[in-house]
Structures are given as C-alpha cells and as structure tokens.
Protein backbone atom coordinates (compact mmCIF):
# COMPACT_ATOMS: atom_id res chain seq x y z
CA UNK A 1 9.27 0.51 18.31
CA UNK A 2 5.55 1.62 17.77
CA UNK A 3 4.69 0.22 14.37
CA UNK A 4 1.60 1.23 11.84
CA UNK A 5 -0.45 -1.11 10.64
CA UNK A 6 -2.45 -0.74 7.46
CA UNK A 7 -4.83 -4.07 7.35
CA UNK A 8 -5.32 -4.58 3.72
CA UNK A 9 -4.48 -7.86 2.12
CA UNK A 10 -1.74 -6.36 -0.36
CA UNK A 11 1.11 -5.93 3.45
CA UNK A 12 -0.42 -10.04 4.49
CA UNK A 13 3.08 -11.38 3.80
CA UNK A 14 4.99 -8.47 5.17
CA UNK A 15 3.03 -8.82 8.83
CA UNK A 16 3.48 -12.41 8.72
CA UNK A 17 6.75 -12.10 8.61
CA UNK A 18 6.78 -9.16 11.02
CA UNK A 19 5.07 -11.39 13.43
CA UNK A 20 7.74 -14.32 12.86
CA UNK A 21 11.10 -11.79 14.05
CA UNK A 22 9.34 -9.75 16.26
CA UNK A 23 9.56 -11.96 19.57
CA UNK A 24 7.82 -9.72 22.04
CA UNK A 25 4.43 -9.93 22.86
CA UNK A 26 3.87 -6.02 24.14
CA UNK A 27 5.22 -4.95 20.45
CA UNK A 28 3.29 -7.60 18.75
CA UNK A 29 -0.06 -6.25 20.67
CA UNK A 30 0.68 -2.38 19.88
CA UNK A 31 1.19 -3.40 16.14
CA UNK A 32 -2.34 -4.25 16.42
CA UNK A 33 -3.32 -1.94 18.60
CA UNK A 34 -2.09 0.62 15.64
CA UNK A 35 -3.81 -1.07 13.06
CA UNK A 36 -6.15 0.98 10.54
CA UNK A 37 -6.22 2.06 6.53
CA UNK A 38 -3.69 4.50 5.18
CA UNK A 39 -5.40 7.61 5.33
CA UNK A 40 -5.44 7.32 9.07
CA UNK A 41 -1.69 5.66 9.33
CA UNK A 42 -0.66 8.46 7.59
CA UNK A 43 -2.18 10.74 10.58
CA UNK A 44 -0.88 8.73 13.27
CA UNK A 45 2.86 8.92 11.71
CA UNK A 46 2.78 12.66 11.23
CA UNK A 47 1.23 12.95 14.97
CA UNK A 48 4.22 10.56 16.09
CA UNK A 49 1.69 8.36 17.78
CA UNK A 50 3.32 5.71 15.70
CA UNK A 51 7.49 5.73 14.71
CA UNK A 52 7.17 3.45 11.76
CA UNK A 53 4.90 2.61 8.84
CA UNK A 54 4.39 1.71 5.55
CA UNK A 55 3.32 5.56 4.78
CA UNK A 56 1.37 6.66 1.42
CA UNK A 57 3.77 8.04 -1.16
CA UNK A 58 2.30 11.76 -1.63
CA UNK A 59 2.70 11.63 2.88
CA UNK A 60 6.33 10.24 2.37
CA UNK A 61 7.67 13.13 0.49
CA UNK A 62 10.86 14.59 2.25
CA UNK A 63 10.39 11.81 5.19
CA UNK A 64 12.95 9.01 6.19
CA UNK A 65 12.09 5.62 4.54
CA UNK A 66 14.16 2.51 3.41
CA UNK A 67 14.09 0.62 0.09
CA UNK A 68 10.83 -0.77 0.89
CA UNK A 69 7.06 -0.30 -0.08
CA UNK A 70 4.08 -1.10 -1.93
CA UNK A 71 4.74 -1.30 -5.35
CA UNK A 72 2.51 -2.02 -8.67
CA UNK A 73 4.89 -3.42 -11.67
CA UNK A 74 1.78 -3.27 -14.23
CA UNK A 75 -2.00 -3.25 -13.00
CA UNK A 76 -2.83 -3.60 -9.26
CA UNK A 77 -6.65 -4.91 -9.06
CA UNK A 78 -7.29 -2.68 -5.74
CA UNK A 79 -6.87 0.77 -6.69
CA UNK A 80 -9.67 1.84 -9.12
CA UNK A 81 -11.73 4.17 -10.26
CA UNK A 82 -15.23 4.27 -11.40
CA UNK A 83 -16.16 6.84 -14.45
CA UNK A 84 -18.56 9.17 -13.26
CA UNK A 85 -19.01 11.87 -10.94
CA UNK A 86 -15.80 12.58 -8.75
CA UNK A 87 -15.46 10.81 -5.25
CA UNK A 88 -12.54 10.62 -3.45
CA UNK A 89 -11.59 7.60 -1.27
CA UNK A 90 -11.29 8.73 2.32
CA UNK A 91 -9.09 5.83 3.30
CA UNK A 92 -6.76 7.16 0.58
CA UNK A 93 -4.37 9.87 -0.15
CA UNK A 94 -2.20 8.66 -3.03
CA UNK A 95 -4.26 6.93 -5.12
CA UNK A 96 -7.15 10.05 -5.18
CA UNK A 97 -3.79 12.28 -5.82
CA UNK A 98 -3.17 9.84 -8.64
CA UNK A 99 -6.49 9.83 -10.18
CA UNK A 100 -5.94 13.89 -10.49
CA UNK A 101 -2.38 13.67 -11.92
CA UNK A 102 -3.88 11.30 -14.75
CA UNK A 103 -6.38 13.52 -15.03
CA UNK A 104 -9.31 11.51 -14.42
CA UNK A 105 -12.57 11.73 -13.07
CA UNK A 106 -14.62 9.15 -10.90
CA UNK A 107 -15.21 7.50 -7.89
CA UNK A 108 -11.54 6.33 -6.39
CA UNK A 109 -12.07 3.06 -4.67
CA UNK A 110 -8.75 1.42 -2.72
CA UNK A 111 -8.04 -1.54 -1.08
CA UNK A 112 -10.08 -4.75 -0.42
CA UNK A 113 -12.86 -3.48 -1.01
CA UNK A 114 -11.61 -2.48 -4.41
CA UNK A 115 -10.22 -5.89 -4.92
CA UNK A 116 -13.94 -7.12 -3.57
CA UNK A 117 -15.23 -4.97 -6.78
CA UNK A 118 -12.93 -5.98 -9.30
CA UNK A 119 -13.37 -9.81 -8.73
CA UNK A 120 -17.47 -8.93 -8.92
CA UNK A 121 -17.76 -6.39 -11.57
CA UNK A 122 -15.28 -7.69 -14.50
CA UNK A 123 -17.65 -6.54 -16.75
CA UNK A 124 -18.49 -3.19 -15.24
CA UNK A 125 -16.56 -0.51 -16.57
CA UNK A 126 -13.59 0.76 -14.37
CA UNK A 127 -9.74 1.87 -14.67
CA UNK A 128 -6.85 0.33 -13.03
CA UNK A 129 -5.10 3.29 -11.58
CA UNK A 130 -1.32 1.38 -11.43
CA UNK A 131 -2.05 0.33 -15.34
CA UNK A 132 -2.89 3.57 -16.42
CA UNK A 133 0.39 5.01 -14.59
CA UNK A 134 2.06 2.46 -16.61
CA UNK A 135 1.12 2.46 -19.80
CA UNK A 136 1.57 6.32 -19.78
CA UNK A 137 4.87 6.38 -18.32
CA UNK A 138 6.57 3.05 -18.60
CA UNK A 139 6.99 3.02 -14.56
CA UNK A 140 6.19 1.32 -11.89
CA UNK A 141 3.81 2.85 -9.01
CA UNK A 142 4.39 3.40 -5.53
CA UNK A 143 1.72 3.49 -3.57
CA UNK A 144 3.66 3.61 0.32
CA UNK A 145 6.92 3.31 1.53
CA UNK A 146 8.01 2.10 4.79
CA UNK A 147 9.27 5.27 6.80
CA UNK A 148 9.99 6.43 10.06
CA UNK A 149 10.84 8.97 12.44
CA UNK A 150 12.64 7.09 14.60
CA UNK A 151 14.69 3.82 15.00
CA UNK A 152 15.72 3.78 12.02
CA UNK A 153 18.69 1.16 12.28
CA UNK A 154 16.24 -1.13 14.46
CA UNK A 155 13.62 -1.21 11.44
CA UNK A 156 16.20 -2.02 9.21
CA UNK A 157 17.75 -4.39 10.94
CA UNK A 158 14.03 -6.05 11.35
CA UNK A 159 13.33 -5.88 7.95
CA UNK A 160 16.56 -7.13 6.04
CA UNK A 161 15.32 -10.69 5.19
CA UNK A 162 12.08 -9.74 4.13
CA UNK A 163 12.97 -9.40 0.57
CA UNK A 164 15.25 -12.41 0.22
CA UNK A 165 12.56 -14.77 2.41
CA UNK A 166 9.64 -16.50 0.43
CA UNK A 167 6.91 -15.99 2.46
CA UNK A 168 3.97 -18.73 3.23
CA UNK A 169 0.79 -17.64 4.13
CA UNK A 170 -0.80 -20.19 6.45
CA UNK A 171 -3.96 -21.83 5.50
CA UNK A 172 -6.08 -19.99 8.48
CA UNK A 173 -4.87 -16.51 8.04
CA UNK A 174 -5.76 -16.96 4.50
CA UNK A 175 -8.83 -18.06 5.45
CA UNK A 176 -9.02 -15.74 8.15
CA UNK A 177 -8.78 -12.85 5.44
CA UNK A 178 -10.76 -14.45 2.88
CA UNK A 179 -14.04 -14.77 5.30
CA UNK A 180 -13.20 -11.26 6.17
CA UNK A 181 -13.08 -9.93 2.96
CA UNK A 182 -15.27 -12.11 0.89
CA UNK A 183 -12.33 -12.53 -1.57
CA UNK A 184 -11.44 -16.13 -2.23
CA UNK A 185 -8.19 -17.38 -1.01
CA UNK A 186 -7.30 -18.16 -5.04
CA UNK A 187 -8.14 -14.66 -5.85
CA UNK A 188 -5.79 -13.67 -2.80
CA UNK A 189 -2.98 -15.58 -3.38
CA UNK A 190 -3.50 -14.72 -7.42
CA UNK A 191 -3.34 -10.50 -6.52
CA UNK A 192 -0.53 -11.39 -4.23
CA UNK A 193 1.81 -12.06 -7.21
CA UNK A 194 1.13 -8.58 -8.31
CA UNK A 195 2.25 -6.84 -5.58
CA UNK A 196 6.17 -5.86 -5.13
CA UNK A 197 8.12 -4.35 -2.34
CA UNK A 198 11.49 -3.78 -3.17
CA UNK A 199 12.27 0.44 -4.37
CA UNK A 200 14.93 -0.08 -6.31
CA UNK A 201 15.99 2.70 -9.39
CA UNK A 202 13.07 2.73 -11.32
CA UNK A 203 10.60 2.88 -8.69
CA UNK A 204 12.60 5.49 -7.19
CA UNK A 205 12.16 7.88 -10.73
CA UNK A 206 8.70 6.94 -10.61
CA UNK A 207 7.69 8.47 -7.08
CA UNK A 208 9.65 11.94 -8.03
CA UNK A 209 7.69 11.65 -11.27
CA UNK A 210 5.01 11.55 -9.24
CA UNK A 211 6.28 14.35 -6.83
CA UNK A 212 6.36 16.70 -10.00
CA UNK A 213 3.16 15.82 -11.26
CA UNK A 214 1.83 16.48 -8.07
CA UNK A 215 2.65 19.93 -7.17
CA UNK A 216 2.28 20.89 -10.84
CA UNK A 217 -1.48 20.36 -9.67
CA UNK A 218 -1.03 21.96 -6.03
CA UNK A 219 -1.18 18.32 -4.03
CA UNK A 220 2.18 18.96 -3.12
C-alpha cells in the first residue's frame, strides 16, 4: 500500500494512529517518503504514484473513497482568505474552488500557515472559508476525503478503529509540530477539536452541493 501524506497539523491524529497499526517499517518509510501538501497529493494520486490518500474534495469527484475525510462542522481557522486582490493558494485546490463558489475575492491562504495567520492577525480582517460555507448553507465542509485506486478492502480494514479510538498526541510530536510551525501546542490541540473526520449524510449533501456549485462556475 503506497499511502499520501499531506503534512498539515489538521491529519496529526490520523498519522499517529496510522503509525500505531501499520507494523512495517518499508510502508511506514514510503508514507513519508510521499509526504507533501494537497495540491501535490492530489497529483501524485491521479499519476498513481501513490494508491491512497486523503484527496481534496473538487479531485475526489467520481473517485473511490470511504466514509472518511477532513471535515469543518462550523469555522476551520486554516482555510482563509484575505480581502483584496485575488491570489490563489498553490498548495490548494478546494479551498481556492471554494472561495469562487462563494463568490469571493482575495488572497486564499490554507493550512498551517493559515492557522500561523489566524492566531497572529485576530484583528486583521479575514474570512473563514468553512464559516462562510456554513452560515450560507447550514452544512458542513469537506475539504478531502480518503480515496484510492487500489486496495481498497486493505485501507478499510486499516482504518476501521480510527473513528471509534480517542487519539493522544504525544508530548514530542506536539512539540515536534509546534517548533515547526510556530503554533503553540494549546493553539494545536484547541484547532484540533474543530476538525472532524467521519462523512456521514450531511457531509455527504454538502460535497454534491459543492459539486453543483462547482461546475455551475466551470471548476468541474
């Protein structure tokens, strides 16, 4: 199984528990071999360098995936964007679709490095893309599922407990990320809590909501 990595804080708890049930050491180094932002996982997927990933949601359309992802329930604190003068992010597909559908206009900023911004600039202006999506539709967002090309019943059979296990972060990877990242480990562990994985029914209406929207505007 050749699995994509996307290294942003908001997947810590699903790769800690990836490493915990995956026991072999030439999968565990490939994970990280394949690690990069979602832009480029999305690339590597489509290419079939990698058979698994947690995929963007305007990549995933029509592809295999199981009831997991990245999911917003209100707003996100990493996917923003900036009034001004339009900028896409390039480590980004989905949100920079999502900015369009919600017809806005700005600088798109994902990630940590969006979560870096929000923790410094609380009194800068800025829009939380996932709160936006929200208050106008009454939906969650779906930023990536986890899809794949092949293995299928070997990824879900990984991936079962995930949803029903609590997950602890040990104290040096969360220190390992906060150094890295220049986020506190309080603000980590706080964003954490906002973040959901489970696709259940409503997130499920949301992502062909935001199938519609986006061919309505040609992204599709």
């Amino acid at each position: 199984m050749v699995f994509g990595k996307i290294d942003f804080i908001n997947l810590l708890p699903f790769h800690i528990y990836l490493k915990k049930y995956i026991q072999s050491s030439q999968i565990k180094s490939i994970i990280e071999h394949n690690k990069s932002y979602p832009s480029n996982i999305n690339k590597k997927f489509l290419k079939n360098q990698v058979n698994s990933a947690f995929i963007s949601s305007i990549a995933s359309y029509k592809k295999r995936s199981l009831n997991l992802g990245i999911v917003a329930k209100n707003e996100v604190d990493s996917v923003l964007l900036i009034p001004g003068s339009k900028k896409d992010d390039y480590q980004s597909q989905t949100s920079n679709a999502l900015a369009k559908v919600l017809n806005l206009e700005g600088e798109v900023i994902i990630g940590d490095k969006a979560l870096k911004y929000f923790y410094e600039n609380k009194n800068t202006e800025f829009i939380d893309l996932a709160k936006t999506w929200k208050d106008k539709y009454n939906l969650p967002f779906v930023f990536a599922l986890l899809c794949f090309n092949k293995d299928g019943k070997k990824l879900k059979k990984i991936v079962s407990k995930f949803k029903k296990e609590k997950i602890k972060i040990p104290r040096y990877i969360l220190n390992q990320y906060s150094k890295k990242s220049n986020i506190s480990e309080a603000h980590i562990l706080e964003y954490l809590k906002k973040i959901d994985y489970e696709i259940s029914f409503k997130e499920r209406k949301s992502l062909k909501l935001f199938f519609r929207l986006c061919k309505q505007k040609g992204l599709l």
